[in-house]
Each structure stands twice: as C-alpha cells, then as structure tokens.
PDB file of N, CA and C in Angstrom:
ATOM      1  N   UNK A   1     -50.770  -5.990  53.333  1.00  0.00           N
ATOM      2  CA  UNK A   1     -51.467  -6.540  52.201  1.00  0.00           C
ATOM      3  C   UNK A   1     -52.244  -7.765  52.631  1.00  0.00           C
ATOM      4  N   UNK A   2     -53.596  -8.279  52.118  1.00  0.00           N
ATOM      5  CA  UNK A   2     -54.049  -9.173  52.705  1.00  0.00           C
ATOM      6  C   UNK A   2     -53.688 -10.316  51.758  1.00  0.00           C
ATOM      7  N   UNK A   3     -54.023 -11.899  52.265  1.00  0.00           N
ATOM      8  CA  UNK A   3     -53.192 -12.981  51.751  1.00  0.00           C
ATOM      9  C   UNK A   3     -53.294 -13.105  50.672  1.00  0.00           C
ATOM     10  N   UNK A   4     -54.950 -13.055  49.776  1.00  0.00           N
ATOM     11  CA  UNK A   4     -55.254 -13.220  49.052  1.00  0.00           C
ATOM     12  C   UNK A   4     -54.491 -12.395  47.243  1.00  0.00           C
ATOM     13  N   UNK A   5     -53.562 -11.276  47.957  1.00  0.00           N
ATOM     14  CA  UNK A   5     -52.567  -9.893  47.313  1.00  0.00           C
ATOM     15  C   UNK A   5     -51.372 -11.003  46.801  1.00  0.00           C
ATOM     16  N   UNK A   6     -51.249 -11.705  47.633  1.00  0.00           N
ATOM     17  CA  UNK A   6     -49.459 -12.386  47.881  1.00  0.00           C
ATOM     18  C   UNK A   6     -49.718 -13.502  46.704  1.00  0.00           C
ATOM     19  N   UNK A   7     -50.619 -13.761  46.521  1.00  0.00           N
ATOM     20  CA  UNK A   7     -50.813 -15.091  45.383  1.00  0.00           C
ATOM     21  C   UNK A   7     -50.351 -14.645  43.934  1.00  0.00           C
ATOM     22  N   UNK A   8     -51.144 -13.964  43.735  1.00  0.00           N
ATOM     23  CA  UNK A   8     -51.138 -13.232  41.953  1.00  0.00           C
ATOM     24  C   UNK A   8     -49.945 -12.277  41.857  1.00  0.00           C
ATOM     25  N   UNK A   9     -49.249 -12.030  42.960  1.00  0.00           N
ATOM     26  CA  UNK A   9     -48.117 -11.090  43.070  1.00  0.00           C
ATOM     27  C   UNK A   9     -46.981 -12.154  43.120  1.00  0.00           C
ATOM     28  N   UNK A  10     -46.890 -13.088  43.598  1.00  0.00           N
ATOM     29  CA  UNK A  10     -45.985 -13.879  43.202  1.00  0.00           C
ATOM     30  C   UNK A  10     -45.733 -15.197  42.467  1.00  0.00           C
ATOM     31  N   UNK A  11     -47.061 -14.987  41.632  1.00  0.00           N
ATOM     32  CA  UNK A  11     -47.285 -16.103  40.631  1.00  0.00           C
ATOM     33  C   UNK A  11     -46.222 -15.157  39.388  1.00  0.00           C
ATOM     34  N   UNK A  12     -46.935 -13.322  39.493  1.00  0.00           N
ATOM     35  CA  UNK A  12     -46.072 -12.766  38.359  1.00  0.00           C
ATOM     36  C   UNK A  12     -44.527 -12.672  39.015  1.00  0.00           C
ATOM     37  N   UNK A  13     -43.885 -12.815  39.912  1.00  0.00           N
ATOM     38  CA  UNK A  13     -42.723 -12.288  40.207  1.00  0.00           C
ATOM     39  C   UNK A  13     -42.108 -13.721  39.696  1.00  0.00           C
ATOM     40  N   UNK A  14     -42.707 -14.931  39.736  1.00  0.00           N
ATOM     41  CA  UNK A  14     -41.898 -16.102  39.171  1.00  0.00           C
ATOM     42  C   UNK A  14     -42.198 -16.157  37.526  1.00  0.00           C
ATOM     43  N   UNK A  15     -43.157 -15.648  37.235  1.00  0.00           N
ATOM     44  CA  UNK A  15     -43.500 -15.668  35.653  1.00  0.00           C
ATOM     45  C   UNK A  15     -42.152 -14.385  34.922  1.00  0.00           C
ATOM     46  N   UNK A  16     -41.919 -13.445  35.623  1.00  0.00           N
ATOM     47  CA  UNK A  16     -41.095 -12.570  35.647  1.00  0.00           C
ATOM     48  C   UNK A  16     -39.665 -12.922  36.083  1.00  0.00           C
ATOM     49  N   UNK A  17     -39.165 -13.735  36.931  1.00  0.00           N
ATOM     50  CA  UNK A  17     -38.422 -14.163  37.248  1.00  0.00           C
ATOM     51  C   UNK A  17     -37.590 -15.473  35.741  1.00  0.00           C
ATOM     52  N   UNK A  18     -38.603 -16.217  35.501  1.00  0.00           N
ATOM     53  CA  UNK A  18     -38.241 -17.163  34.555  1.00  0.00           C
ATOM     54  C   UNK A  18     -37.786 -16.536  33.168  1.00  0.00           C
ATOM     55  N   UNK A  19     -38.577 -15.177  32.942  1.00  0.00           N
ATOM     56  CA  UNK A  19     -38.438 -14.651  31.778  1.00  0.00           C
ATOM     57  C   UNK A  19     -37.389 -14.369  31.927  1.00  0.00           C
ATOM     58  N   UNK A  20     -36.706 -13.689  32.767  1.00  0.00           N
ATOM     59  CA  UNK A  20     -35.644 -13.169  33.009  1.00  0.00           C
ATOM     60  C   UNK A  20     -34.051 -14.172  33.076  1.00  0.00           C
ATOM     61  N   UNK A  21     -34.525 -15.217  33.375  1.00  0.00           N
ATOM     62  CA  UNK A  21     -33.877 -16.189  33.346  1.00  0.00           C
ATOM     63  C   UNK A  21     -33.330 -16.896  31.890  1.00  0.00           C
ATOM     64  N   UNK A  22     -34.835 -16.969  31.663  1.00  0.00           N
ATOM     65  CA  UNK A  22     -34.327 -17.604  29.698  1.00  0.00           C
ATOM     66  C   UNK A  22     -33.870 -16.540  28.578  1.00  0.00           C
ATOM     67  N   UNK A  23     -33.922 -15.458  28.887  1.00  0.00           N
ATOM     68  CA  UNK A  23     -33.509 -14.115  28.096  1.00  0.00           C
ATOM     69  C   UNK A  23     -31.754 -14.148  28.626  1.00  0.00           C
ATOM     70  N   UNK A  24     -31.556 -14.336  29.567  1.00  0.00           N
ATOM     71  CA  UNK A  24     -29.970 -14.133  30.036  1.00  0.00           C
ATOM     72  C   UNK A  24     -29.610 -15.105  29.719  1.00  0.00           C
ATOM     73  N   UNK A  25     -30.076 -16.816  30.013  1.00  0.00           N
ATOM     74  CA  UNK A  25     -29.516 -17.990  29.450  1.00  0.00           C
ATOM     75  C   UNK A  25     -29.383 -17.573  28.076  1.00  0.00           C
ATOM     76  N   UNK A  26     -30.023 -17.130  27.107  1.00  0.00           N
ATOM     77  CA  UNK A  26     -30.137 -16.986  25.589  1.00  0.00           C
ATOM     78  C   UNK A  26     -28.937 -15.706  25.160  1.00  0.00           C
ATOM     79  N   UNK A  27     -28.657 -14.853  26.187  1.00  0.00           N
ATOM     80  CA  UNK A  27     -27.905 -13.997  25.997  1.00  0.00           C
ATOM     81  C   UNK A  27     -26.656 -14.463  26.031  1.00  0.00           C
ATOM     82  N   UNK A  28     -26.243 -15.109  27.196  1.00  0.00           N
ATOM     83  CA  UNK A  28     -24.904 -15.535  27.731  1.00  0.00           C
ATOM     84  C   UNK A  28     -25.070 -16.737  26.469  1.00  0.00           C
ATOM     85  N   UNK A  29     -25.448 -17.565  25.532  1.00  0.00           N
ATOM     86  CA  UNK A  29     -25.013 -18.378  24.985  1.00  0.00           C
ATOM     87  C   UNK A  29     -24.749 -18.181  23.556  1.00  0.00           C
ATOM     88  N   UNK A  30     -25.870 -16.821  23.433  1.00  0.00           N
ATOM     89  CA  UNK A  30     -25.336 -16.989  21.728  1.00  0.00           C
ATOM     90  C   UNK A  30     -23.812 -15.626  22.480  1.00  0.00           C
ATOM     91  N   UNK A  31     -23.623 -14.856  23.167  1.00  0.00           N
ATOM     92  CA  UNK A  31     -22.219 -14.397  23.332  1.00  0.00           C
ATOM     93  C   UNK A  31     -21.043 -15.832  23.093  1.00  0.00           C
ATOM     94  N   UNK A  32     -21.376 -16.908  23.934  1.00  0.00           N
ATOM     95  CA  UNK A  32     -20.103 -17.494  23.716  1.00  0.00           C
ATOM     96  C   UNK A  32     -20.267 -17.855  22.289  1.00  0.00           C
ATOM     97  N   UNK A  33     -20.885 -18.626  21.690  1.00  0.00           N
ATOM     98  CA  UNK A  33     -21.185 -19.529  19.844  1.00  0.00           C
ATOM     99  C   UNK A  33     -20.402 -17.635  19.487  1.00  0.00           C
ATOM    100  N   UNK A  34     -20.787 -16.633  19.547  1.00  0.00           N
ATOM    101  CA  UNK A  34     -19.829 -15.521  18.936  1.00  0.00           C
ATOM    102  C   UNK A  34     -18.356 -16.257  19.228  1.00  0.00           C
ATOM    103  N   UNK A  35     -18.257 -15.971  20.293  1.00  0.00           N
ATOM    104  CA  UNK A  35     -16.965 -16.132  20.582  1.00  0.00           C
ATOM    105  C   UNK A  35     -15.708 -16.951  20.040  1.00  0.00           C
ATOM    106  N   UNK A  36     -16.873 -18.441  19.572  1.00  0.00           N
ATOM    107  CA  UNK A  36     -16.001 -19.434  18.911  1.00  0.00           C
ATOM    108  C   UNK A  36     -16.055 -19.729  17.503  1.00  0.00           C
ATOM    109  N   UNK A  37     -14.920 -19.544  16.821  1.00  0.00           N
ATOM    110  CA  UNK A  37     -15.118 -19.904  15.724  1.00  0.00           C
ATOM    111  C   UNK A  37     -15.272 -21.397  15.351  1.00  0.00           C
ATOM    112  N   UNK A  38     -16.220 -21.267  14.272  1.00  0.00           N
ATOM    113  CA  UNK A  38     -16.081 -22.342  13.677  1.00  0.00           C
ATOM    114  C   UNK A  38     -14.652 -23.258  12.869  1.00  0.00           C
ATOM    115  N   UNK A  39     -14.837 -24.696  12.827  1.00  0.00           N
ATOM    116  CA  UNK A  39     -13.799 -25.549  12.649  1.00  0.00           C
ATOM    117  C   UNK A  39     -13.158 -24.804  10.896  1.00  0.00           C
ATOM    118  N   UNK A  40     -14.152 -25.076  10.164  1.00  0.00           N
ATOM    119  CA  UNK A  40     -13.456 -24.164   8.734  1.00  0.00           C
ATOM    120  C   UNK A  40     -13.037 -22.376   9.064  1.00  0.00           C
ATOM    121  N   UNK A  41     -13.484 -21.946  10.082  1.00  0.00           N
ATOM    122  CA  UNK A  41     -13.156 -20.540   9.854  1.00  0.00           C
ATOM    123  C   UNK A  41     -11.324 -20.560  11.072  1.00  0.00           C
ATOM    124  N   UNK A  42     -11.530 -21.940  11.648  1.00  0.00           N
ATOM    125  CA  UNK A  42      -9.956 -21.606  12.410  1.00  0.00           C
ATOM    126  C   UNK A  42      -8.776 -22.402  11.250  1.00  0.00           C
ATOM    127  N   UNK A  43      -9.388 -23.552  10.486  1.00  0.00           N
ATOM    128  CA  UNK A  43      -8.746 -23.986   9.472  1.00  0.00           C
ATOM    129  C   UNK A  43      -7.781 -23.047   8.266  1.00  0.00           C
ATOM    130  N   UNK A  44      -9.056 -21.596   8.081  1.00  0.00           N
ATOM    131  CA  UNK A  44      -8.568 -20.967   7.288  1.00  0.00           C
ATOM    132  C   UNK A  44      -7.981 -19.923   7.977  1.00  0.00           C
ATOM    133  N   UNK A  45      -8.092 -19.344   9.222  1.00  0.00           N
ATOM    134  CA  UNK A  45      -7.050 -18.660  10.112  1.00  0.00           C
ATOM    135  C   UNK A  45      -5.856 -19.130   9.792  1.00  0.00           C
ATOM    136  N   UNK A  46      -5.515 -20.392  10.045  1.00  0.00           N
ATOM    137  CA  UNK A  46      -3.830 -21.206  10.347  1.00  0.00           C
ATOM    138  C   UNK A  46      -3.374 -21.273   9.432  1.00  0.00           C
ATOM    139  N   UNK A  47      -4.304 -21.537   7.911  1.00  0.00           N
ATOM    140  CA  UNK A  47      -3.345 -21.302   6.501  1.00  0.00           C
ATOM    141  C   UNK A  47      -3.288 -19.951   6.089  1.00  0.00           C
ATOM    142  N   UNK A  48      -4.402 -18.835   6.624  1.00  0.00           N
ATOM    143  CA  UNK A  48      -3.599 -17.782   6.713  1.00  0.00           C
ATOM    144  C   UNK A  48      -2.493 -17.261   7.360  1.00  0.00           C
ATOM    145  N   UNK A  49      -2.326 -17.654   8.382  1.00  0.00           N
ATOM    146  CA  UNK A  49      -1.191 -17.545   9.544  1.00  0.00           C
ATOM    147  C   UNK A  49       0.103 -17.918   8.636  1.00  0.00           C
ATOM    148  N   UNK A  50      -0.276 -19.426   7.785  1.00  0.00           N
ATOM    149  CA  UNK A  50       1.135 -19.836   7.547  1.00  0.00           C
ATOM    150  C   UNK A  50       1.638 -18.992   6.104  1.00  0.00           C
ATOM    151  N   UNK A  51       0.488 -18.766   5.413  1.00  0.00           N
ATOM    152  CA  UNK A  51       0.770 -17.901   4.155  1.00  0.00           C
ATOM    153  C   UNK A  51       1.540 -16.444   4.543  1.00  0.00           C
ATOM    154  N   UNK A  52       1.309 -15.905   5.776  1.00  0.00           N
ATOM    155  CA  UNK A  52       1.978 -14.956   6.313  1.00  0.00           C
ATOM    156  C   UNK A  52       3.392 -14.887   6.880  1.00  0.00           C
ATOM    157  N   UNK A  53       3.831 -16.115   7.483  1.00  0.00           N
ATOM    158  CA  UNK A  53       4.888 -16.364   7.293  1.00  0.00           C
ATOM    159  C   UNK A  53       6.150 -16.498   6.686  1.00  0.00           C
ATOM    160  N   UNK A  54       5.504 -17.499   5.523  1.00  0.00           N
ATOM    161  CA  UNK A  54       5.889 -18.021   4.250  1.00  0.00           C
ATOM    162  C   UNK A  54       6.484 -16.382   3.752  1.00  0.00           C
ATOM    163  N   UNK A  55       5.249 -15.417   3.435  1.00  0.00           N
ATOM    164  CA  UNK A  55       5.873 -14.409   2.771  1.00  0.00           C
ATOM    165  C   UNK A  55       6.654 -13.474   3.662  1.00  0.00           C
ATOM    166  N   UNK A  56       6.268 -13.563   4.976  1.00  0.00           N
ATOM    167  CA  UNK A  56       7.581 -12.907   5.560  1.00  0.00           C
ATOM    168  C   UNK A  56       8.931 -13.037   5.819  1.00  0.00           C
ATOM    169  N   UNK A  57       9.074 -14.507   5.479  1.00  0.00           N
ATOM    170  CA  UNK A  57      10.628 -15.253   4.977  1.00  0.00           C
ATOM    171  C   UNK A  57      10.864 -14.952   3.709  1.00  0.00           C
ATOM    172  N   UNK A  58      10.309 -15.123   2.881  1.00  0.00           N
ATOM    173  CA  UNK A  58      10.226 -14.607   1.387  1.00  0.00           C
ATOM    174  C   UNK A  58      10.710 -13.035   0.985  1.00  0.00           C
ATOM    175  N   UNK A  59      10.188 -12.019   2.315  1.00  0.00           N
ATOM    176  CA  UNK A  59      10.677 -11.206   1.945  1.00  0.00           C
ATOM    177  C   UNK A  59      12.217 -10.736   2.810  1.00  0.00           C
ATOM    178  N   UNK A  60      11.960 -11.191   3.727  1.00  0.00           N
ATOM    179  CA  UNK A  60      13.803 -11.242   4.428  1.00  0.00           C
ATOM    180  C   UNK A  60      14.563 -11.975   3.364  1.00  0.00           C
ATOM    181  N   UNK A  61      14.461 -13.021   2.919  1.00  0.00           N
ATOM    182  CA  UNK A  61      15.430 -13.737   1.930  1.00  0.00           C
ATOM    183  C   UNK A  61      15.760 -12.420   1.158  1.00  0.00           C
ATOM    184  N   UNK A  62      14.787 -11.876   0.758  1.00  0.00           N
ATOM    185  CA  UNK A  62      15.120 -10.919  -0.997  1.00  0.00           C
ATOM    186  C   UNK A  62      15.071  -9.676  -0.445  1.00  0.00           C
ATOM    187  N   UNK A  63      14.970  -9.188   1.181  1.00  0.00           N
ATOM    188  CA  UNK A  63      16.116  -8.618   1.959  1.00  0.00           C
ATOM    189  C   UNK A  63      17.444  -8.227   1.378  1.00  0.00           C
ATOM    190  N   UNK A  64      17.829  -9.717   1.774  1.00  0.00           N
ATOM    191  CA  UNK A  64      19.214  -9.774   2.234  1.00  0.00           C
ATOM    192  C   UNK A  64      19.817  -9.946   0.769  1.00  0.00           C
ATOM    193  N   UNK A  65      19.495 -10.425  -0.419  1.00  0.00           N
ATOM    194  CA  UNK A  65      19.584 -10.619  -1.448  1.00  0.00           C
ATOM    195  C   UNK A  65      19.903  -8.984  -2.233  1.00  0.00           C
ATOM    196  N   UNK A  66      18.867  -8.105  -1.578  1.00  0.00           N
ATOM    197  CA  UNK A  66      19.156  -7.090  -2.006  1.00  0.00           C
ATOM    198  C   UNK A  66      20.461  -6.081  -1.477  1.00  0.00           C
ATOM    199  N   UNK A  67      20.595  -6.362  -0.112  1.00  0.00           N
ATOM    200  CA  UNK A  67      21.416  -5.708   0.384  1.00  0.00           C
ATOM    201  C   UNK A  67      22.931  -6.013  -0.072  1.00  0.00           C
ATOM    202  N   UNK A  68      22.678  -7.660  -0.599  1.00  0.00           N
ATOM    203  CA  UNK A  68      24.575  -8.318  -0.808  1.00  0.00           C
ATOM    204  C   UNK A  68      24.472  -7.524  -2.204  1.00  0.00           C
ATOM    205  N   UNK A  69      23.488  -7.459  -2.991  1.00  0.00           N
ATOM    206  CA  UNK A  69      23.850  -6.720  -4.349  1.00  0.00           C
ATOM    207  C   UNK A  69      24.242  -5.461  -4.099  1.00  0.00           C
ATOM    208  N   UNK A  70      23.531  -4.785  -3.081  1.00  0.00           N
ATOM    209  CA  UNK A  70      23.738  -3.043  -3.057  1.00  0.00           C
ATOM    210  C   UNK A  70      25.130  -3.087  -2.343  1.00  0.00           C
ATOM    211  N   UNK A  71      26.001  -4.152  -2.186  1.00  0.00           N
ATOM    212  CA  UNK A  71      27.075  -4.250  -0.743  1.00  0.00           C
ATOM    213  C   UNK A  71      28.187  -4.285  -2.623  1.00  0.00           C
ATOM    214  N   UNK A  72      27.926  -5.165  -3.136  1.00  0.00           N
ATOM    215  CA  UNK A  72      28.557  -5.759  -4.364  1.00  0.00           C
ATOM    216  C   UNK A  72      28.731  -4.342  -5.283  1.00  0.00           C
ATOM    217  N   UNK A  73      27.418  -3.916  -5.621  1.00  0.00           N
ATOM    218  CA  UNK A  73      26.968  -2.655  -6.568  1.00  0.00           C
ATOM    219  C   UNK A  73      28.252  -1.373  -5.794  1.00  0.00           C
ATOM    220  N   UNK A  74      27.899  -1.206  -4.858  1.00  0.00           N
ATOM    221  CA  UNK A  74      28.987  -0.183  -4.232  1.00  0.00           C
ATOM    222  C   UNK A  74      30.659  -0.788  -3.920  1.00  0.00           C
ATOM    223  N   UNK A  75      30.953  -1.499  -3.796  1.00  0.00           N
ATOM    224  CA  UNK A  75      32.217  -1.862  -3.774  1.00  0.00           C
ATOM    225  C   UNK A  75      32.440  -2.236  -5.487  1.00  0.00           C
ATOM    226  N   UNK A  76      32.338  -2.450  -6.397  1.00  0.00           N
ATOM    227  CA  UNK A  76      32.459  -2.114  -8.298  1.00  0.00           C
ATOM    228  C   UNK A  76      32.637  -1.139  -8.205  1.00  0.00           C
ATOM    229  N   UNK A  77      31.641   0.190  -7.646  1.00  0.00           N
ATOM    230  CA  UNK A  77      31.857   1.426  -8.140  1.00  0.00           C
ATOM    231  C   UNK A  77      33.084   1.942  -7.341  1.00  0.00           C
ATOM    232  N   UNK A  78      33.174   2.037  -6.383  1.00  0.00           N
ATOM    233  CA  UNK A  78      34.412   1.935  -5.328  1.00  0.00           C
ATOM    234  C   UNK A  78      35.291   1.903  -6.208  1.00  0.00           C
ATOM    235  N   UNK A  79      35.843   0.647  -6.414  1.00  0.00           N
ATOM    236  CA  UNK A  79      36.918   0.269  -7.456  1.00  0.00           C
ATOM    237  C   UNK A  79      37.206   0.952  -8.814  1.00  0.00           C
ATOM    238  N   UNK A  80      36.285   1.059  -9.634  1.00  0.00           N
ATOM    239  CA  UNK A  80      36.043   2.145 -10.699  1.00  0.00           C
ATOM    240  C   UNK A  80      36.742   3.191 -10.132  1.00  0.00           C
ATOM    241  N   UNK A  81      36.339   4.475  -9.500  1.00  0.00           N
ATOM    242  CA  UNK A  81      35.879   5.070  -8.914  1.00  0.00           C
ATOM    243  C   UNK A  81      38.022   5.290  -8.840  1.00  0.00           C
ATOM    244  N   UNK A  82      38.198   4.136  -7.811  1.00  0.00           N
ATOM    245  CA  UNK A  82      39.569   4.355  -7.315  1.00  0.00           C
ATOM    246  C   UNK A  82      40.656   4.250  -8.608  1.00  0.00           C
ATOM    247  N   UNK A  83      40.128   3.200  -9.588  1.00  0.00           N
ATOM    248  CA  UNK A  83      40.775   3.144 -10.680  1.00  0.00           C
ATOM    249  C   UNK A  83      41.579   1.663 -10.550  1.00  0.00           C
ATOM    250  N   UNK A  84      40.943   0.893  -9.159  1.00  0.00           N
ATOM    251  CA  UNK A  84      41.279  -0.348  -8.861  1.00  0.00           C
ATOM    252  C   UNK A  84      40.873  -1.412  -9.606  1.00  0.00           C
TER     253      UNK A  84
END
C-alpha cells in the first residue's frame, strides 16, 4: 500500500477504535447501576426480609399452639373414650 493509504486508514481505525471504546465503557456501566440497588429499594428489601421473619415465627408459635391443642383434644377423647 503506498504511504499516502496508511493515513485515512488509520485515522478511521482510531475513529473506530474510540467508538468502540465509549459503547463498551457505556455498556459495562449502566450493567453495574443494574446491578445496584438503590438506597430506598435495599431499605425496603430489609423490612421485607424482617416482615418475613416476623411471620415465620408467628406461624411456628401457632404451630406449636396447634399441635399442644390437637395433643390435649386427643388425650380428652382418650379418656372419654376409656371411661377415665
């Protein structure tokens, strides 16, 4: 190729090069801002987290609440039952 080829061929390979550059910078950054939530959206994660809790103790309590009645309910009838 003669010299005068190498100029305009690598004026576009850096004009091409940069594009390529600020399209991937722009890619790779709005991926991470996805990635992170915002301060109110992790705020309301953790009081969901704890509201989930809350009712999963809530429902073991009334669990076990149910089971001492069904433990109670069958030992009455038991007794009935035996004439005890």
């Amino acid at each position: 190729m003669p010299p005068e080829v190498w100029a305009p061929v690598g004026s576009i390979l850096l004009i091409i090069g940069a594009i390529y550059l600020s399209v991937t910078s722009t890619i790779r950054l709005r991926a991470r801002l996805a990635q992170t939530p915002s301060p109110d959206v992790t705020a309301r994660l953790e009081a969901l987290e704890r509201d989930v809790q809350n009712l999963q103790q809530e429902l073991a309590d009334t669990q076990e609440r149910l089971d001492f009645a069904e433990r109670v309910l069958t030992k009455a009838a038991e007794e009935r039952r035996l004439g005890g």
